[in-house]
Each structure stands twice: as C-alpha cells, then as structure tokens.
N, C-alpha and C. Protein backbone atom coordinates (compact mmCIF):
# COMPACT_ATOMS: atom_id res chain seq x y z
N UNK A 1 0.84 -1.18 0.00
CA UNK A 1 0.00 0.00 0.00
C UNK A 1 0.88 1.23 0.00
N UNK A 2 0.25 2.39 -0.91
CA UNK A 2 1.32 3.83 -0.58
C UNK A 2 0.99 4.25 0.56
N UNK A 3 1.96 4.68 1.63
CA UNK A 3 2.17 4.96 2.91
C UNK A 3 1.87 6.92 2.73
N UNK A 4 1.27 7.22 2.86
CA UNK A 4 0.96 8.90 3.05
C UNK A 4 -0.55 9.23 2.04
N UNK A 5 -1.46 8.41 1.92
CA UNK A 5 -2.14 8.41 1.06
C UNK A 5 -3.51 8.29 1.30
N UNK A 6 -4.50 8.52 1.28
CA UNK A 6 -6.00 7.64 1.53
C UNK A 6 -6.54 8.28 0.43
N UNK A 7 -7.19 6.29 -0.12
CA UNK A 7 -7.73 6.20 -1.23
C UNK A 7 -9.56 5.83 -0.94
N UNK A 8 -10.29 7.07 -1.93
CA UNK A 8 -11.60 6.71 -1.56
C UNK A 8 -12.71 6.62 -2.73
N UNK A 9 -12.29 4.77 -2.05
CA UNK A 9 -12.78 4.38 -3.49
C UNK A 9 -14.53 4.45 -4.17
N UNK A 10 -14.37 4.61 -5.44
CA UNK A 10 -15.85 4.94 -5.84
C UNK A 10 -17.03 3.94 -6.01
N UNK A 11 -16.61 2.61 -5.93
CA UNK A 11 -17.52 1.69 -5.79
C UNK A 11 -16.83 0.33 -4.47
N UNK A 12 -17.93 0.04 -3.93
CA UNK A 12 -17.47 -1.32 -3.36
C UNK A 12 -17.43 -2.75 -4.16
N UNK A 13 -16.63 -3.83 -3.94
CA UNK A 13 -16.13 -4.49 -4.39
C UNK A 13 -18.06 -5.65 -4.35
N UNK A 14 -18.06 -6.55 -5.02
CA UNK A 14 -19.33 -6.67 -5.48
C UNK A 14 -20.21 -5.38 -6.32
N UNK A 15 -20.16 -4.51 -6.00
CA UNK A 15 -21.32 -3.67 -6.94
C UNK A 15 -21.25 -3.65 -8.44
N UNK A 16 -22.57 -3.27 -8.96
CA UNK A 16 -22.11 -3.23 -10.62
C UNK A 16 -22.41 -1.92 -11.04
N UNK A 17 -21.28 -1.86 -12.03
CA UNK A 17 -20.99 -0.01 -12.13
C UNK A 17 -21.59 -0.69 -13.72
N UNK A 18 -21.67 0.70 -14.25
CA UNK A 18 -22.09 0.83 -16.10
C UNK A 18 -20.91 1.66 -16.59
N UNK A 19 -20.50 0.92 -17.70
CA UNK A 19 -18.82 1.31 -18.46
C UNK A 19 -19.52 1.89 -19.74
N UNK A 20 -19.26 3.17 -20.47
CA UNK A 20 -19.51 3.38 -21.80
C UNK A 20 -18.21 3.19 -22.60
N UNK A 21 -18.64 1.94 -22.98
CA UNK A 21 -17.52 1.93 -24.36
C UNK A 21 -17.58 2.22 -25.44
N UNK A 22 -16.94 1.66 -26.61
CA UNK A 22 -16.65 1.87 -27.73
C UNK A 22 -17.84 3.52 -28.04
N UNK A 23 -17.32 4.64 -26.76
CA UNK A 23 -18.36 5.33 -27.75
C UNK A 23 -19.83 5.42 -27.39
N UNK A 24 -20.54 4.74 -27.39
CA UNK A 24 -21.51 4.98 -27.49
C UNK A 24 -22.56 3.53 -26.98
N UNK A 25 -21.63 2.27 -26.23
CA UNK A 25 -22.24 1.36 -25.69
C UNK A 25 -22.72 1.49 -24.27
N UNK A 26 -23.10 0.67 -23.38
CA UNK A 26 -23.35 1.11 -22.16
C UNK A 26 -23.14 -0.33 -21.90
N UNK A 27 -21.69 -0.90 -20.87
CA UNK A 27 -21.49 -2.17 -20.48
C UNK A 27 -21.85 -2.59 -19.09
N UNK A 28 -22.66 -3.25 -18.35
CA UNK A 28 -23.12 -3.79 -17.12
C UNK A 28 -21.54 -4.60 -17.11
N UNK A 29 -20.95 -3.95 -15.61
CA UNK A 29 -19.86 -4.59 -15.06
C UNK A 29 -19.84 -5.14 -13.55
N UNK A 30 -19.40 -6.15 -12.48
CA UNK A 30 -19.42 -6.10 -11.54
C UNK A 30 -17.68 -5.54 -11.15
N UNK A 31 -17.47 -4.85 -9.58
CA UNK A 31 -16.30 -4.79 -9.36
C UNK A 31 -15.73 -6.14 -8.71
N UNK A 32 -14.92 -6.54 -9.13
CA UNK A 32 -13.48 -7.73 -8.68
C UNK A 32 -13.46 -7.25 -7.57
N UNK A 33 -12.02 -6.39 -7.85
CA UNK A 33 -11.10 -6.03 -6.61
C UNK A 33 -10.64 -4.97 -7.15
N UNK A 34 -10.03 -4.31 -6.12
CA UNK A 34 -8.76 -3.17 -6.51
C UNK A 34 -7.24 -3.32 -5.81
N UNK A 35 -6.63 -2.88 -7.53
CA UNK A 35 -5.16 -3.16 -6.67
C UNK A 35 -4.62 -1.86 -6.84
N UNK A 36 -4.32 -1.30 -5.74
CA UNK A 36 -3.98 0.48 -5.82
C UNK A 36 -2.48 0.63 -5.83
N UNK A 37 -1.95 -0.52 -5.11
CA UNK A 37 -0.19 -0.57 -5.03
C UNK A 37 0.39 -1.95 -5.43
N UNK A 38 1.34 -2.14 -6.11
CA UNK A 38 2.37 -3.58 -6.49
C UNK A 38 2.51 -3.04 -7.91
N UNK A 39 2.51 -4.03 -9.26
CA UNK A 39 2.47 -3.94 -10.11
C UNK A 39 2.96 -2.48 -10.74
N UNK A 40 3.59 -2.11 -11.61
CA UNK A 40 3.22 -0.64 -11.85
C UNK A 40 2.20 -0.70 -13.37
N UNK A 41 2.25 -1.56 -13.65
CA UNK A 41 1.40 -1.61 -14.52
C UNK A 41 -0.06 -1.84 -14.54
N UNK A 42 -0.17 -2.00 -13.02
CA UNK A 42 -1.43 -2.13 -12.27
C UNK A 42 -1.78 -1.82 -11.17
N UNK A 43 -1.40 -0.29 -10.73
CA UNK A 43 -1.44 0.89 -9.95
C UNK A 43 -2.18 1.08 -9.84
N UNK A 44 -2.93 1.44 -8.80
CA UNK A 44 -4.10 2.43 -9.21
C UNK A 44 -5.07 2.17 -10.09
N UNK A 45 -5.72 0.77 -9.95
CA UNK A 45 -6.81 0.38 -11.10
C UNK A 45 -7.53 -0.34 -10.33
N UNK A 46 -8.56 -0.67 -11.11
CA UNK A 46 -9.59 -1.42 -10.65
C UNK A 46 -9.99 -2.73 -11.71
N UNK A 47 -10.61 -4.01 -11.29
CA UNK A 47 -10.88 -4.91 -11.82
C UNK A 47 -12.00 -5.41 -12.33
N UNK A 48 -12.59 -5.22 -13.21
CA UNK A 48 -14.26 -5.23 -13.52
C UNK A 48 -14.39 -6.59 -14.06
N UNK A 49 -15.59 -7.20 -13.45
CA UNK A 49 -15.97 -8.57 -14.39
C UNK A 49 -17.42 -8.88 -15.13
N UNK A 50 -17.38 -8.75 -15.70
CA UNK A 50 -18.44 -9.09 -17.27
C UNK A 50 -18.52 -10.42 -17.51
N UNK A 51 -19.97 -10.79 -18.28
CA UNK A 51 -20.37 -12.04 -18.46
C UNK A 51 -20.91 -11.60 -19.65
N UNK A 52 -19.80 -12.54 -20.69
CA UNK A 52 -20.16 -12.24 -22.42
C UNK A 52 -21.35 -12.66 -22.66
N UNK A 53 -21.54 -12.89 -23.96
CA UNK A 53 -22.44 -13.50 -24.57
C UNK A 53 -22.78 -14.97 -24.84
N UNK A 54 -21.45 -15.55 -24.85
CA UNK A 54 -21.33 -16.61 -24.66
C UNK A 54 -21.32 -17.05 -23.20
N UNK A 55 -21.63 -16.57 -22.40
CA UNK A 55 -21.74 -16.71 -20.93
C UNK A 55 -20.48 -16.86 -20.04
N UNK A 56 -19.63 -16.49 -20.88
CA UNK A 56 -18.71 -16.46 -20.03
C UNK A 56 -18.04 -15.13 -19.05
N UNK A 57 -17.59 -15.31 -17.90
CA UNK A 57 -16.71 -14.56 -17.03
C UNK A 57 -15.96 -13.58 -17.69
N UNK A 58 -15.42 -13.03 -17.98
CA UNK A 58 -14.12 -12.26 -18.38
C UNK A 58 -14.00 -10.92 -17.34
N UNK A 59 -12.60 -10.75 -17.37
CA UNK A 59 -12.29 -9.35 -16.47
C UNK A 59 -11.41 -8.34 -17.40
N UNK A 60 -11.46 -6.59 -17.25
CA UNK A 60 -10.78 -6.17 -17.64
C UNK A 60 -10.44 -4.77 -16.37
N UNK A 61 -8.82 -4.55 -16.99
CA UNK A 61 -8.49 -3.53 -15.72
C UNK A 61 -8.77 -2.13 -16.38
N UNK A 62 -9.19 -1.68 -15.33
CA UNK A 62 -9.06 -0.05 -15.51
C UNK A 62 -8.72 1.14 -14.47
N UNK A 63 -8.12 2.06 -14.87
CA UNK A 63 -7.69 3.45 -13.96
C UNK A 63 -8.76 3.73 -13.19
N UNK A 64 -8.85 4.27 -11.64
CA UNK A 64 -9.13 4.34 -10.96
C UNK A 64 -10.18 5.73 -11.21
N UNK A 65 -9.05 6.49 -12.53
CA UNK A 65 -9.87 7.91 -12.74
C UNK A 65 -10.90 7.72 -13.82
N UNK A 66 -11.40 6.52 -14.31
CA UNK A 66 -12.11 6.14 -15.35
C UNK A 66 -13.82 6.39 -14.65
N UNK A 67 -13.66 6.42 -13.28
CA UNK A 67 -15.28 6.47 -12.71
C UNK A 67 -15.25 8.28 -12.48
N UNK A 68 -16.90 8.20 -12.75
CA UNK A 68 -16.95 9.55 -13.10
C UNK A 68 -16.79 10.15 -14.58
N UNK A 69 -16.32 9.14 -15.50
CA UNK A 69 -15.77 9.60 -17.23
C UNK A 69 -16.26 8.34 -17.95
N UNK A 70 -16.16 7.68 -17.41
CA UNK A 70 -16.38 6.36 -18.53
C UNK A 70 -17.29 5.39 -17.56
N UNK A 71 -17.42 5.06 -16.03
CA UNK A 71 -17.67 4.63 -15.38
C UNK A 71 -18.67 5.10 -14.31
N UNK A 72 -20.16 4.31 -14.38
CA UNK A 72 -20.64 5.14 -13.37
C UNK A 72 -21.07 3.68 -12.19
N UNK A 73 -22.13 4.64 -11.32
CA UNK A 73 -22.53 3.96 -10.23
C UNK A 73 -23.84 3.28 -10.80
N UNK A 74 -24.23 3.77 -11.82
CA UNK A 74 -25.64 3.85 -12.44
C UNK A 74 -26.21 3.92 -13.55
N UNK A 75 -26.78 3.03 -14.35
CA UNK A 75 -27.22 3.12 -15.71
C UNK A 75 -27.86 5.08 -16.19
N UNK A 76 -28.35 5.08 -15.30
CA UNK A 76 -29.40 6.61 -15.41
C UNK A 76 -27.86 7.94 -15.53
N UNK A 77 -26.67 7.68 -14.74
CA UNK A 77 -25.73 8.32 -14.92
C UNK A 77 -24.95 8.33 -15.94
N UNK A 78 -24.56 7.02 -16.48
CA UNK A 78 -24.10 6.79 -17.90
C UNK A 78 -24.86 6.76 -18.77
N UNK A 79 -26.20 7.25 -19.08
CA UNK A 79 -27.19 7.10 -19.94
C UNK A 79 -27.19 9.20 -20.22
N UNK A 80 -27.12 9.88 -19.09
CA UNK A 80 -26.73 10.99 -19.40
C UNK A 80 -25.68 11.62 -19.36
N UNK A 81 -24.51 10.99 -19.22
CA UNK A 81 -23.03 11.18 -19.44
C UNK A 81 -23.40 10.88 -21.16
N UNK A 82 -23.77 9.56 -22.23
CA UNK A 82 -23.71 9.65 -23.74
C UNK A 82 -24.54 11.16 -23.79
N UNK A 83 -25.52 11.03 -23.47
CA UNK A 83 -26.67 11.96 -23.92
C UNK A 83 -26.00 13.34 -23.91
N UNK A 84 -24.80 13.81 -22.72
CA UNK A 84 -24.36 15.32 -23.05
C UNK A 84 -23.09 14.83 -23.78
N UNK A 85 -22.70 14.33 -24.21
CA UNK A 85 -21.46 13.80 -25.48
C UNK A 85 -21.71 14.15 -26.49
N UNK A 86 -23.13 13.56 -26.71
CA UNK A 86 -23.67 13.91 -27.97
C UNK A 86 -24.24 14.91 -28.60
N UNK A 87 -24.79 15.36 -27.33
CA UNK A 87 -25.47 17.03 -27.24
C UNK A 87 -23.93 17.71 -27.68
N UNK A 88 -22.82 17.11 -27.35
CA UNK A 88 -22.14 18.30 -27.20
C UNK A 88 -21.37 17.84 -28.84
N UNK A 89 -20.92 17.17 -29.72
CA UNK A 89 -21.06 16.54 -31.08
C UNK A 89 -21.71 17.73 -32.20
C-alpha cells in the first residue's frame, strides 16, 4: 500500500458499475477487486468482471480515474453522461 495516502474508493467491491464503451455502448460490469499498489502496470486500477455473450466470465483492468468519465454507479448516470457527449457533437 502507498504509505501517506487515503484512497476513496468509488464503488465497493461486489457492486455493478455501467462502463460506456466503444463510444456509445453502455457495459453492465461487476467490481473484482482493486489493486492500488504492487504492479506498476497495475497501480491504481480497478478490476471489472463481465459475463459475455457466450456466458462467459471475463475481467478487464481499468484506472481508478475512469469512474466519473467512462464509469458510473448507475445506468441513469451513464445514460446521461452519452446523452451530453452527444449534445455536445
């Protein structure tokens, strides 16, 4: 862990946040875990897990600063995060 620091994180571990991807999708994610220190290539991120289409599991990592921009708490929040994107287009 970084020693001089407190991290406050934006979702708890179980919850499912909504990811807008490619643009203009809206992805149902649950949170993993977070790994904030080790790795440097995996600093400060978080671990989201998705269930494809084919029903499977998969996880992908992301920056911690991605909630709030790409990541919400709430379909109704990422539904008007596209909506002023586009307004603003």
């Amino acid at each position: 862990m970084t020693e001089g620091f407190t991290y406050f994180l934006p979702a708890k571990v179980g919850d499912t946040v909504y990811e807008i991807i490619k643009g203009s999708v809206i992805s149902e994610s649950r949170v993993e875990f977070y790994r904030i220190a080790g790795e440097q290539a995996h600093k400060n991120r978080v671990m989201l897990s998705f269930v494809g289409s084919d029903g499977k599991t998969y996880g992908k990592m992301r920056k911690l600063t991605a909630f709030g921009r790409t990541i919400f708490p709430n379909r109704q929040q990422a539904e008007l995060a596209l909506k002023t994107k586009e307004e603003r287009l």
